[in-house]
PDB file of N, CA and C in Angstrom:
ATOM      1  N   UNK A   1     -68.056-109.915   3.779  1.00  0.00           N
ATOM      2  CA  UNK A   1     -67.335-108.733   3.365  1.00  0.00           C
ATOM      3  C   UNK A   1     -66.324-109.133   2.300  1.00  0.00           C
ATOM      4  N   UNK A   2     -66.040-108.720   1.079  1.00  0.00           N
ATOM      5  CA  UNK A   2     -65.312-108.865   0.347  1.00  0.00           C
ATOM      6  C   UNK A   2     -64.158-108.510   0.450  1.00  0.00           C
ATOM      7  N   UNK A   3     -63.099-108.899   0.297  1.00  0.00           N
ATOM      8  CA  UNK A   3     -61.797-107.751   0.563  1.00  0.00           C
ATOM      9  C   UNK A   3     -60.782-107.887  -0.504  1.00  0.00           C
ATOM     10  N   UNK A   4     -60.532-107.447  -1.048  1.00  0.00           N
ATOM     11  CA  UNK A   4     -59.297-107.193  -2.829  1.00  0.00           C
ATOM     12  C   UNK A   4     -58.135-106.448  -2.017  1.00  0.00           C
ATOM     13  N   UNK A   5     -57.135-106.815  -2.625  1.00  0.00           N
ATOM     14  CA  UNK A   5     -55.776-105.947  -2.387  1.00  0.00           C
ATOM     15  C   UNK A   5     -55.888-105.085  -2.904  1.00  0.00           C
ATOM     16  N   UNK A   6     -55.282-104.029  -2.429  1.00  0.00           N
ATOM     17  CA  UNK A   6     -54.738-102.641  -3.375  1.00  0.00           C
ATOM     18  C   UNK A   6     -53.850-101.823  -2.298  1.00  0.00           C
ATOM     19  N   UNK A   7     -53.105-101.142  -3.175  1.00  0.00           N
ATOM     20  CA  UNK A   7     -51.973-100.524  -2.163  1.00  0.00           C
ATOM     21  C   UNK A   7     -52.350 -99.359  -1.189  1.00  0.00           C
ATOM     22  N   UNK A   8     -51.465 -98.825  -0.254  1.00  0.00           N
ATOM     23  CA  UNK A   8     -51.925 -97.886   0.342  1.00  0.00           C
ATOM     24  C   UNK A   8     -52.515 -96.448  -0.370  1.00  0.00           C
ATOM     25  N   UNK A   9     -52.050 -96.136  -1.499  1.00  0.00           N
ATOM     26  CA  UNK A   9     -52.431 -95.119  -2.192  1.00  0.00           C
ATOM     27  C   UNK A   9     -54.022 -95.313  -2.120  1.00  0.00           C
ATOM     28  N   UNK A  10     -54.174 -96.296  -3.030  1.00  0.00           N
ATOM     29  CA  UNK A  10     -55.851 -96.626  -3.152  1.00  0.00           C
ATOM     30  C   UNK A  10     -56.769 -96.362  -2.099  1.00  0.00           C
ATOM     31  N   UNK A  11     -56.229 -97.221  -0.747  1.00  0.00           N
ATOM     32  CA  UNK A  11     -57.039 -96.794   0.372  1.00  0.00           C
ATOM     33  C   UNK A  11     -57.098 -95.296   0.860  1.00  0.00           C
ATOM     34  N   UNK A  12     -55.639 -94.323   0.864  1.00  0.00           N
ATOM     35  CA  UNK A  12     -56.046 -93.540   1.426  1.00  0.00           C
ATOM     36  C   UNK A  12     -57.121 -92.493   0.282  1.00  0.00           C
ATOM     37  N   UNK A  13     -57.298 -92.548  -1.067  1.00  0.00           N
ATOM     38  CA  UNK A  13     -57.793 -92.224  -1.707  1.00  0.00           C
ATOM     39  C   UNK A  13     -59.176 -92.557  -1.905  1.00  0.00           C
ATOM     40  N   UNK A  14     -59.527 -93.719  -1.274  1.00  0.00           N
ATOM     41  CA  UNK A  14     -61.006 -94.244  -0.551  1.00  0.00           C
ATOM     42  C   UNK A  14     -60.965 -93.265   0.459  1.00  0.00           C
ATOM     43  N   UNK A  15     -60.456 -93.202   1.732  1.00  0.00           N
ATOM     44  CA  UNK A  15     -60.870 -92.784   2.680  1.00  0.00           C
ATOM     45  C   UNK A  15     -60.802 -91.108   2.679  1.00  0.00           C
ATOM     46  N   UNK A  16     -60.473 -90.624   1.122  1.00  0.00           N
ATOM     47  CA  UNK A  16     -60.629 -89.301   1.339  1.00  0.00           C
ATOM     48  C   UNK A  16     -61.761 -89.023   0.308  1.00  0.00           C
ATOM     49  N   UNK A  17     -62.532 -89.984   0.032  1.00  0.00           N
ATOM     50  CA  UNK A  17     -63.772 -90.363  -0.693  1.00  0.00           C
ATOM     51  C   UNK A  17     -65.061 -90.355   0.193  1.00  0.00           C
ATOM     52  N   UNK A  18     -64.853 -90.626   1.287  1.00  0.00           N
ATOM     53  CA  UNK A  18     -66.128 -90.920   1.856  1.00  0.00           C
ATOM     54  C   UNK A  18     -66.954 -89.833   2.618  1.00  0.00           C
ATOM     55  N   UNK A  19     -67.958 -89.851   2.429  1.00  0.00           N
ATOM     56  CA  UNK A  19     -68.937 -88.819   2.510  1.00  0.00           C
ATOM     57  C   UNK A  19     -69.040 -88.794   4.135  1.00  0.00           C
ATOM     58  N   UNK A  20     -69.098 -87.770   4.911  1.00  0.00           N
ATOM     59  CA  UNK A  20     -69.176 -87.289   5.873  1.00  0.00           C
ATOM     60  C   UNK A  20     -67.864 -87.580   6.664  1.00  0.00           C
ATOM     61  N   UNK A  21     -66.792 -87.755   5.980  1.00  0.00           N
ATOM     62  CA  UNK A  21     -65.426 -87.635   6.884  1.00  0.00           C
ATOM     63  C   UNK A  21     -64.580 -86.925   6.542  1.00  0.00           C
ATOM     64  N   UNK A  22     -63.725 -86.727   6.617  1.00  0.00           N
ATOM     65  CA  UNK A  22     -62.678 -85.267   6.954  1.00  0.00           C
ATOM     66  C   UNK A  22     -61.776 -86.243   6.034  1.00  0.00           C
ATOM     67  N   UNK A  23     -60.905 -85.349   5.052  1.00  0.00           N
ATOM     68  CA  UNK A  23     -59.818 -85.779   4.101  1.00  0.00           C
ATOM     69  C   UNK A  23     -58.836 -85.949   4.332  1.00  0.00           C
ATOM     70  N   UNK A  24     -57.636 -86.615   3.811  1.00  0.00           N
ATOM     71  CA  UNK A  24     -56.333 -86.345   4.138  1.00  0.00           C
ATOM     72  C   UNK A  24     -55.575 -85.197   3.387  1.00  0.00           C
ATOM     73  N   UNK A  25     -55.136 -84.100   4.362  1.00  0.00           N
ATOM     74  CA  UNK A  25     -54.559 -82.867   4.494  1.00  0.00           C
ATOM     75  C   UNK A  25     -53.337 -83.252   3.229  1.00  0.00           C
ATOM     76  N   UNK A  26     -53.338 -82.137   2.078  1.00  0.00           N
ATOM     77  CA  UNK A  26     -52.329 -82.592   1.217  1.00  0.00           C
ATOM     78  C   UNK A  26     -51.570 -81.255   1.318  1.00  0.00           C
ATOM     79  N   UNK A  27     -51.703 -80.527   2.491  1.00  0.00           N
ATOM     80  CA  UNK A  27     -51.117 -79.138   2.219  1.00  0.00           C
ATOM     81  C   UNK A  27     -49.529 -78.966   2.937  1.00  0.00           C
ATOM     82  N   UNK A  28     -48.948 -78.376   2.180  1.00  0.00           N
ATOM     83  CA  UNK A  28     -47.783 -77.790   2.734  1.00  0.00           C
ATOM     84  C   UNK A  28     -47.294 -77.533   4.533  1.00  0.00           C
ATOM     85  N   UNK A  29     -48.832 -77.152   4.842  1.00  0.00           N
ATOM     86  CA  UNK A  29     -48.352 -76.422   6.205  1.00  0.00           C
ATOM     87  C   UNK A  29     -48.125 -78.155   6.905  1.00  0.00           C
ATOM     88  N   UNK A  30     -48.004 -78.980   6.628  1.00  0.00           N
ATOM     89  CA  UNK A  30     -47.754 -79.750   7.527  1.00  0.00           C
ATOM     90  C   UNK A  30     -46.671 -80.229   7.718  1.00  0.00           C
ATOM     91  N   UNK A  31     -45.946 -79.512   6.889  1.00  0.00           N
ATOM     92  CA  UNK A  31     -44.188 -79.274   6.956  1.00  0.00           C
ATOM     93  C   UNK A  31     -43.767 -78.194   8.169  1.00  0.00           C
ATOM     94  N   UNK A  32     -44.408 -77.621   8.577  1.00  0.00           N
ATOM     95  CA  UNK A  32     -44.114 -75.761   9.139  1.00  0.00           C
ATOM     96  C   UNK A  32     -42.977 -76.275  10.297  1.00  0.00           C
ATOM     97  N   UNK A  33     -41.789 -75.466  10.420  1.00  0.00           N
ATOM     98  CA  UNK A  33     -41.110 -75.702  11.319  1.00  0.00           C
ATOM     99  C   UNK A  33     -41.450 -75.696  12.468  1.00  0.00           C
ATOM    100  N   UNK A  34     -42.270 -74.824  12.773  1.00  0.00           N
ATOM    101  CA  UNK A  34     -42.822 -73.997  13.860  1.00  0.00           C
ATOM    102  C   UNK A  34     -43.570 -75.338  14.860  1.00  0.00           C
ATOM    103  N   UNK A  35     -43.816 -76.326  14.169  1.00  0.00           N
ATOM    104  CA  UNK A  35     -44.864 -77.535  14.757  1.00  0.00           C
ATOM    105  C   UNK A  35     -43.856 -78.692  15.243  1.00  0.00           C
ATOM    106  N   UNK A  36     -42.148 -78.584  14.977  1.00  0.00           N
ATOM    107  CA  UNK A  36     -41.609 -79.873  15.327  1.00  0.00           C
ATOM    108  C   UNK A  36     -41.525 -79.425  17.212  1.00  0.00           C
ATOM    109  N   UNK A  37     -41.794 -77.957  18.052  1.00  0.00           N
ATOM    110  CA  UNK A  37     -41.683 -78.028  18.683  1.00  0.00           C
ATOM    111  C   UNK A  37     -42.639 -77.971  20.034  1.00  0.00           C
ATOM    112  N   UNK A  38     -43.693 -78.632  19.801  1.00  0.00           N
ATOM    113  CA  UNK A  38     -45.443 -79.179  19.888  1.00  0.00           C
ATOM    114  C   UNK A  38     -45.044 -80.439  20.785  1.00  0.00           C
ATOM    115  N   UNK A  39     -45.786 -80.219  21.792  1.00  0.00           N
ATOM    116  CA  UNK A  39     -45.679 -81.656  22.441  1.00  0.00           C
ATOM    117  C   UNK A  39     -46.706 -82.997  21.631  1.00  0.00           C
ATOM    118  N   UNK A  40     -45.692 -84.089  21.769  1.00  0.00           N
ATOM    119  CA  UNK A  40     -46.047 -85.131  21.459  1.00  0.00           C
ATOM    120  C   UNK A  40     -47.663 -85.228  22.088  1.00  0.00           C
ATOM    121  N   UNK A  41     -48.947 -86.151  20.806  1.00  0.00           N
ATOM    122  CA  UNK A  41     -49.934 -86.515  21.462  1.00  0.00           C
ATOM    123  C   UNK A  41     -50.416 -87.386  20.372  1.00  0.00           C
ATOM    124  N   UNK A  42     -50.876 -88.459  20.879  1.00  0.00           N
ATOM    125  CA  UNK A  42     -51.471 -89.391  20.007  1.00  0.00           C
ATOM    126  C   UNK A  42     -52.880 -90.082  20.497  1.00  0.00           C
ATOM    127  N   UNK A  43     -53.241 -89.827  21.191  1.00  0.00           N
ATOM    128  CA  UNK A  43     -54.508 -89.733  21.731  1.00  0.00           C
ATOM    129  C   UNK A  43     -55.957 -88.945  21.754  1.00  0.00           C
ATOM    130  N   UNK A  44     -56.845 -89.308  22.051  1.00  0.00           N
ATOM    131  CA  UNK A  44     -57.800 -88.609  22.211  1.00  0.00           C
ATOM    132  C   UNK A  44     -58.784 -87.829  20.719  1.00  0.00           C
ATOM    133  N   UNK A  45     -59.634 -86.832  20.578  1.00  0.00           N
ATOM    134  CA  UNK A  45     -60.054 -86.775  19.540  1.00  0.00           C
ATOM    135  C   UNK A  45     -58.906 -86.227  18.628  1.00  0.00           C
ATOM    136  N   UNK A  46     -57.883 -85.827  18.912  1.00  0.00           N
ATOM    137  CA  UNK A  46     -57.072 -85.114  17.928  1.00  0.00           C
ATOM    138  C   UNK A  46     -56.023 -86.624  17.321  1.00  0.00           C
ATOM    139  N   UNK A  47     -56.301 -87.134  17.585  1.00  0.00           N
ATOM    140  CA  UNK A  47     -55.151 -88.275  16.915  1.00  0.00           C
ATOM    141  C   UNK A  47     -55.262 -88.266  15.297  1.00  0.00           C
ATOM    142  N   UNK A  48     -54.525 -87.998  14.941  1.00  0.00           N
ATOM    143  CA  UNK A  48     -54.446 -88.521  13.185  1.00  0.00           C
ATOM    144  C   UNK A  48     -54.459 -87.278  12.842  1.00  0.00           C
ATOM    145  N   UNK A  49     -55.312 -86.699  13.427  1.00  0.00           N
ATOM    146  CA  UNK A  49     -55.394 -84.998  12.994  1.00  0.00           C
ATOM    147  C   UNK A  49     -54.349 -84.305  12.861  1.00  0.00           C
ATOM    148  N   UNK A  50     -54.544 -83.395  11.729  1.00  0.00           N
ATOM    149  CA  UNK A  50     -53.070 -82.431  10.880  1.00  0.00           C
ATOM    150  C   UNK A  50     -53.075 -81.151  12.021  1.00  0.00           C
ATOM    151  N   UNK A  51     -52.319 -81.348  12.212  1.00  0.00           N
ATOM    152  CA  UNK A  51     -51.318 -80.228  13.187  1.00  0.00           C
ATOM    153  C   UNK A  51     -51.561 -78.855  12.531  1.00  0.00           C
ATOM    154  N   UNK A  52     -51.182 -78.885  11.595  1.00  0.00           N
ATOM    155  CA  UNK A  52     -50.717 -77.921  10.520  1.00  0.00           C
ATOM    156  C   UNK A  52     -52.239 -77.102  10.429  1.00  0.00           C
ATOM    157  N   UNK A  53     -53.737 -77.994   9.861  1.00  0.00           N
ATOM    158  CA  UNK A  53     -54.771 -77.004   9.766  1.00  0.00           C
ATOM    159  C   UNK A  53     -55.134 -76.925  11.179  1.00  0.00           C
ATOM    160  N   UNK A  54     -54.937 -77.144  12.205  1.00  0.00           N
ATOM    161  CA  UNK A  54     -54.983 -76.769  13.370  1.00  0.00           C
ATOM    162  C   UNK A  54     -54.222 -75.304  13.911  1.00  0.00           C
ATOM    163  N   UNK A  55     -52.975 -75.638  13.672  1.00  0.00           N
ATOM    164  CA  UNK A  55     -52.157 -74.095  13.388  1.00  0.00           C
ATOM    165  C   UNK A  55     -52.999 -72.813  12.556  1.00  0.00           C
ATOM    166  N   UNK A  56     -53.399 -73.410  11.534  1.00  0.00           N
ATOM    167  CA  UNK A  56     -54.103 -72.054  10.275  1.00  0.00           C
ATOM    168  C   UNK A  56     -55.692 -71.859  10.669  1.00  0.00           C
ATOM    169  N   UNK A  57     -56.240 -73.019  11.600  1.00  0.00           N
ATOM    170  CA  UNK A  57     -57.657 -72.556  11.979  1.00  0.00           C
ATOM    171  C   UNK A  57     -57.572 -71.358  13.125  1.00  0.00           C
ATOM    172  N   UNK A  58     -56.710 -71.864  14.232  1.00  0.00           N
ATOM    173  CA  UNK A  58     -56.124 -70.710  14.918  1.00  0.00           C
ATOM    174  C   UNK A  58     -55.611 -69.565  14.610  1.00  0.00           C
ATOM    175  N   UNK A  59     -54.580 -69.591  13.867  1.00  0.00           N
ATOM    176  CA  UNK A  59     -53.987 -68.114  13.224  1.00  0.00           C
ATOM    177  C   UNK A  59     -55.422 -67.142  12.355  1.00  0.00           C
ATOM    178  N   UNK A  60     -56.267 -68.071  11.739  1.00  0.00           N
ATOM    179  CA  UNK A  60     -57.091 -67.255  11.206  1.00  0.00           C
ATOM    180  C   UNK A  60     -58.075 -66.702  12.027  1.00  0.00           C
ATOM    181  N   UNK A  61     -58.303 -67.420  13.056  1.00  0.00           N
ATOM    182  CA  UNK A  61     -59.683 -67.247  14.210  1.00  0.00           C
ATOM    183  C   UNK A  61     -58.842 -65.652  15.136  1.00  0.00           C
ATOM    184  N   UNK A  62     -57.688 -65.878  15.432  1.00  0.00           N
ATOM    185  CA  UNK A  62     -57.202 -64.487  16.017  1.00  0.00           C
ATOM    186  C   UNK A  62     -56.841 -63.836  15.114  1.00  0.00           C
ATOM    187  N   UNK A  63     -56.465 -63.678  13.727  1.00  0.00           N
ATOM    188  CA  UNK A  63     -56.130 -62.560  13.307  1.00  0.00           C
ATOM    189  C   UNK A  63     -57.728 -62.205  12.622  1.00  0.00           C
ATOM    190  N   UNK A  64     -59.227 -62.874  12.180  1.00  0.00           N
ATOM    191  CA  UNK A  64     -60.402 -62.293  11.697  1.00  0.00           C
ATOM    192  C   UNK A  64     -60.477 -61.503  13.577  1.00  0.00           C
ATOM    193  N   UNK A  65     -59.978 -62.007  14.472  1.00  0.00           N
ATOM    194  CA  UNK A  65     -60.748 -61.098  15.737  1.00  0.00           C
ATOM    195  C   UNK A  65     -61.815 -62.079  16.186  1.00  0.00           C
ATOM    196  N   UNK A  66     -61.520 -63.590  15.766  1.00  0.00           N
ATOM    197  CA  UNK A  66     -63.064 -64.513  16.510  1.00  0.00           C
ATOM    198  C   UNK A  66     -61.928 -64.888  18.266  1.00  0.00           C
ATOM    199  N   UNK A  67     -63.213 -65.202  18.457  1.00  0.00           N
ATOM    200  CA  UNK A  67     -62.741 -65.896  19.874  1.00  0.00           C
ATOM    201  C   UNK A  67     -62.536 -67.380  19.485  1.00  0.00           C
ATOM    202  N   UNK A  68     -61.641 -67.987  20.548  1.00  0.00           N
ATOM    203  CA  UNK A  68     -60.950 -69.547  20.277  1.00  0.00           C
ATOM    204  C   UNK A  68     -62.050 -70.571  19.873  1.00  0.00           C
ATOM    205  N   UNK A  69     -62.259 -71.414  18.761  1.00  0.00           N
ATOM    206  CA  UNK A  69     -63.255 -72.439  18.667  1.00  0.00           C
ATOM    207  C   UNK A  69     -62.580 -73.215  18.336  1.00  0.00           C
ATOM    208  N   UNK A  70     -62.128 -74.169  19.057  1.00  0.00           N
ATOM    209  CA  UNK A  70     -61.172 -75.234  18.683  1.00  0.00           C
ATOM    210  C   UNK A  70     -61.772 -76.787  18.538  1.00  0.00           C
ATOM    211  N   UNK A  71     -61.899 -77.337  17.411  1.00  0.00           N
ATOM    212  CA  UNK A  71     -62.853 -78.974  17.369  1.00  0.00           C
ATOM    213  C   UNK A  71     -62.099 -79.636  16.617  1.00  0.00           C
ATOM    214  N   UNK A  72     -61.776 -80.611  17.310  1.00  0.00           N
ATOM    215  CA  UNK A  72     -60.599 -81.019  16.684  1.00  0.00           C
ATOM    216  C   UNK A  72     -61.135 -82.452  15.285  1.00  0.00           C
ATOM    217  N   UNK A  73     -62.439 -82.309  15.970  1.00  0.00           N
ATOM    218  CA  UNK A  73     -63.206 -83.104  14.295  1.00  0.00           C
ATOM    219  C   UNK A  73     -63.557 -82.261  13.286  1.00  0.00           C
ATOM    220  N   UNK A  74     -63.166 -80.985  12.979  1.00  0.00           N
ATOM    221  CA  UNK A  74     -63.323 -80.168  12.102  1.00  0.00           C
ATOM    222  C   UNK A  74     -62.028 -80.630  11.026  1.00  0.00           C
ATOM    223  N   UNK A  75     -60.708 -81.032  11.917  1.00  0.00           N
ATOM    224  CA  UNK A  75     -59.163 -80.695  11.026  1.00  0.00           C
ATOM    225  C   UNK A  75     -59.574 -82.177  10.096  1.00  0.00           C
ATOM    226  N   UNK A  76     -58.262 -81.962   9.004  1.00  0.00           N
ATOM    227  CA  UNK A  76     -58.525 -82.541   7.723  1.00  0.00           C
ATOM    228  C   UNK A  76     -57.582 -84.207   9.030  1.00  0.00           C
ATOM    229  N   UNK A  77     -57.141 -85.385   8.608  1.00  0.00           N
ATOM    230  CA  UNK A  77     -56.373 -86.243   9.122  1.00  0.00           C
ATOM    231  C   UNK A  77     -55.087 -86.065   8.458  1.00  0.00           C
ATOM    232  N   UNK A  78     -54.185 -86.646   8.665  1.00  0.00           N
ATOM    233  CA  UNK A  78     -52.682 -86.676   8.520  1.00  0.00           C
ATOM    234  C   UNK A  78     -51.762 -86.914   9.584  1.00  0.00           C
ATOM    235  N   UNK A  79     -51.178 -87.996   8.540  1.00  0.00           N
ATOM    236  CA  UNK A  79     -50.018 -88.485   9.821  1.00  0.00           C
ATOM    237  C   UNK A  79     -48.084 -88.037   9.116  1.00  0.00           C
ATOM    238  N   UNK A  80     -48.055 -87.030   8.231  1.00  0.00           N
ATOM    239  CA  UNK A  80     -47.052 -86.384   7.729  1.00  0.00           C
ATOM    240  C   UNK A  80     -45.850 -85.157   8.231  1.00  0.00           C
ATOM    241  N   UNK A  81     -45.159 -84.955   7.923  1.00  0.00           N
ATOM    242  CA  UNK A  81     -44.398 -84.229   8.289  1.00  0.00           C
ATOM    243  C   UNK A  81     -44.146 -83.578   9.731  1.00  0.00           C
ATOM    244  N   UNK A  82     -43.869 -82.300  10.040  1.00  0.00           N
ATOM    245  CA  UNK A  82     -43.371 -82.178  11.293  1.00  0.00           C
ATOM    246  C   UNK A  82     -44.551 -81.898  12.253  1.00  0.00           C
ATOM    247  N   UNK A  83     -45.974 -82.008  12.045  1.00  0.00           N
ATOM    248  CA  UNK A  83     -47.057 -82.236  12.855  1.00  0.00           C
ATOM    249  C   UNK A  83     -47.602 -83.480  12.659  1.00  0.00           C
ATOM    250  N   UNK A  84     -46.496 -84.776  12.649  1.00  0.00           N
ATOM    251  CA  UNK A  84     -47.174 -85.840  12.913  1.00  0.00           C
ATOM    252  C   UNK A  84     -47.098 -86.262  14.215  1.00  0.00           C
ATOM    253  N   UNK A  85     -47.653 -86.503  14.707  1.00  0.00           N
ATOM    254  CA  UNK A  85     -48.340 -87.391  16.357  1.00  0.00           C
ATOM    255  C   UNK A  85     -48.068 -85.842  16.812  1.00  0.00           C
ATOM    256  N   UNK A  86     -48.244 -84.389  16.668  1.00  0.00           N
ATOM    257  CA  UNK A  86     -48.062 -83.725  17.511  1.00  0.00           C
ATOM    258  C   UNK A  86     -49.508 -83.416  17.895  1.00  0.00           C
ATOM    259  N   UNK A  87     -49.942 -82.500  19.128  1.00  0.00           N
ATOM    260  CA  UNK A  87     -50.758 -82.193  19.712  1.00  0.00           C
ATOM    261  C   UNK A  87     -51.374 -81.045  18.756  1.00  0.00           C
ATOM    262  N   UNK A  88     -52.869 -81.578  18.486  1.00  0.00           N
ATOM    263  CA  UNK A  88     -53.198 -80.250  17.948  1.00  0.00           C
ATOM    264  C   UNK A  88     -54.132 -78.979  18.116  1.00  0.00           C
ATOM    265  N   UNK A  89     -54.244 -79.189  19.417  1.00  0.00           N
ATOM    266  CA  UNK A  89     -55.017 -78.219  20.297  1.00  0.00           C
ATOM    267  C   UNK A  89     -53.428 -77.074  20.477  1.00  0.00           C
ATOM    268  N   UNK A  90     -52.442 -77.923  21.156  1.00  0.00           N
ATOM    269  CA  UNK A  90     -51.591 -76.879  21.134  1.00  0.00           C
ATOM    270  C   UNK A  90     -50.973 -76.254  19.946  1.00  0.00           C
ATOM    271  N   UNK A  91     -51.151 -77.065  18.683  1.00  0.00           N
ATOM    272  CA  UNK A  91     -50.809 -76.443  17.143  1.00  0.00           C
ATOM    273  C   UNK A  91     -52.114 -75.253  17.419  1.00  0.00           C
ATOM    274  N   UNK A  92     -53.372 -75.104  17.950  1.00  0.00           N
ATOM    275  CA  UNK A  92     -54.131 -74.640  17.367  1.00  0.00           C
ATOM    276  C   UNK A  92     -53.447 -73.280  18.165  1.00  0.00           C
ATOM    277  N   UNK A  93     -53.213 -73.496  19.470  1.00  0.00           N
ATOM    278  CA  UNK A  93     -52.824 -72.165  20.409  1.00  0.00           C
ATOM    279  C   UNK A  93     -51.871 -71.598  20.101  1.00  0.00           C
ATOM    280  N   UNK A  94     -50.869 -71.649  19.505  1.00  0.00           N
ATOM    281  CA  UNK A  94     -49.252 -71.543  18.636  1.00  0.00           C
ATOM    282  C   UNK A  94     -49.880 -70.387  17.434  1.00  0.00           C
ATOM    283  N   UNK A  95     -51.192 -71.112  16.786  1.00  0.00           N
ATOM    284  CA  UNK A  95     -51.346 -70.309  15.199  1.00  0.00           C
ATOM    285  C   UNK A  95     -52.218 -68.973  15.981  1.00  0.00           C
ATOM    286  N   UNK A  96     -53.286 -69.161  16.859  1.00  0.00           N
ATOM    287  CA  UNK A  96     -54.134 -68.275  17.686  1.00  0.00           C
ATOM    288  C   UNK A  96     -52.750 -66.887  17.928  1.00  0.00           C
ATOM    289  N   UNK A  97     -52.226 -67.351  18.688  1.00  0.00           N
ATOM    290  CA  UNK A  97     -51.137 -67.090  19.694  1.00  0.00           C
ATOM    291  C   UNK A  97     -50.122 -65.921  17.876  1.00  0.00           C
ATOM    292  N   UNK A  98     -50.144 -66.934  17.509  1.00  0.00           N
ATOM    293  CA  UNK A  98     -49.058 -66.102  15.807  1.00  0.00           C
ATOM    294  C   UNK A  98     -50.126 -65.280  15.497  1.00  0.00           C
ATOM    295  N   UNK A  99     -51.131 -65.004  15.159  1.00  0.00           N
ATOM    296  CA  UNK A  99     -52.371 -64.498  14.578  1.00  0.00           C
ATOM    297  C   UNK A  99     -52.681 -63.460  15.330  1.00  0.00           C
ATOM    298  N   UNK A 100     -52.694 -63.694  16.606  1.00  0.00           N
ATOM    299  CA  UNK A 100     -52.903 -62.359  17.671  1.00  0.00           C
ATOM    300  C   UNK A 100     -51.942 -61.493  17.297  1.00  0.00           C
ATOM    301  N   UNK A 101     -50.807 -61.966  17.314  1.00  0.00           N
ATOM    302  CA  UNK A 101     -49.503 -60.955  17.027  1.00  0.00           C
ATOM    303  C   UNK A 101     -49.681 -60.480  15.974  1.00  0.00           C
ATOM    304  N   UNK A 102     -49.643 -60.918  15.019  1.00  0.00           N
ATOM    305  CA  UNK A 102     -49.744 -60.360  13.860  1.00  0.00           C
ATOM    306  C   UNK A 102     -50.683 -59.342  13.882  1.00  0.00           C
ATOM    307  N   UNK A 103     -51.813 -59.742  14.057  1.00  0.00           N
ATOM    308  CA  UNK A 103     -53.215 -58.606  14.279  1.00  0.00           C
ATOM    309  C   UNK A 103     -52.847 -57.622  15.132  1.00  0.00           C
ATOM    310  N   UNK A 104     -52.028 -57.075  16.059  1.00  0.00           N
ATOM    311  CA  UNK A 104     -51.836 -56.443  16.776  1.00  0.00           C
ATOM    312  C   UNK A 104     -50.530 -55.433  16.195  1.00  0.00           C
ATOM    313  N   UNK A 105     -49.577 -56.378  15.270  1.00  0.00           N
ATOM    314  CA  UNK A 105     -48.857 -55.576  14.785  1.00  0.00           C
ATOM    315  C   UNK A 105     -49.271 -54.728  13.711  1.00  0.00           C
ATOM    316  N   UNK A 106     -50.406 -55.179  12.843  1.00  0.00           N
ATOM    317  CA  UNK A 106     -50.767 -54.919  11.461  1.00  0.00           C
ATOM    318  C   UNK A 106     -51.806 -53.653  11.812  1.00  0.00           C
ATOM    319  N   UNK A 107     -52.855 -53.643  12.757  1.00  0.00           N
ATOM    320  CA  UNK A 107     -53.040 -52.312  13.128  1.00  0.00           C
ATOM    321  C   UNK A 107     -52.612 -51.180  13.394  1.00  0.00           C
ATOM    322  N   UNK A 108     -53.431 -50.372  12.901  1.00  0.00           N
ATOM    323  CA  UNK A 108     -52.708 -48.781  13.045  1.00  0.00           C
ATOM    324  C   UNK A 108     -52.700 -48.104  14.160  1.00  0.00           C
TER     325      UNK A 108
END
């Protein structure tokens, strides 16, 4: 195996290169206040996984009116802002949970 230095930029820019894996999340929502109060989880299939598109897969799944499909190998990875090491099954129930409301308020 060959191995060359290069900084972390490079790698994570490899690893958001590679064909059949999930990218690193460059979006905003992984700032959302709403996620610093998410129980801690660093385990299991959700580890590394962005909190944040976990939150917006949920909010969108209850406010289109789908029922819960939560996979947590669908979310982009990220270990940033205030959904880092948080749980993102419960990010996903938080955005579900915001999305219902909303849908419920926004009807006539």
């Amino acid at each position: 195996m060959l191995v060359r230095n290069v900084d972390d930029g490079d790698i994570l820019r490899e690893c958001a290169r590679k064909p059949n894996s999930m990218s690193i999340c460059q979006s905003e929502h992984r700032y959302l206040p709403d996620l610093e109060d998410l129980p801690e989880s660093q385990g299991g299939e959700g580890r590394h996984k962005c909190a944040g598109c976990a939150y917006e897969k949920g909010y969108d799944d209850a406010f289109e009116n789908r029922a819960k499909s939560f996979d947590p190998n669908s979310l982009n990875d990220s270990q940033a802002g205030t959904g880092r090491h948080k749980d993102v099954e419960a990010a996903y129930d938080l955005g579900y949970r915001t999305g219902s409301k909303r849908l419920r308020r926004d009807q006539p």
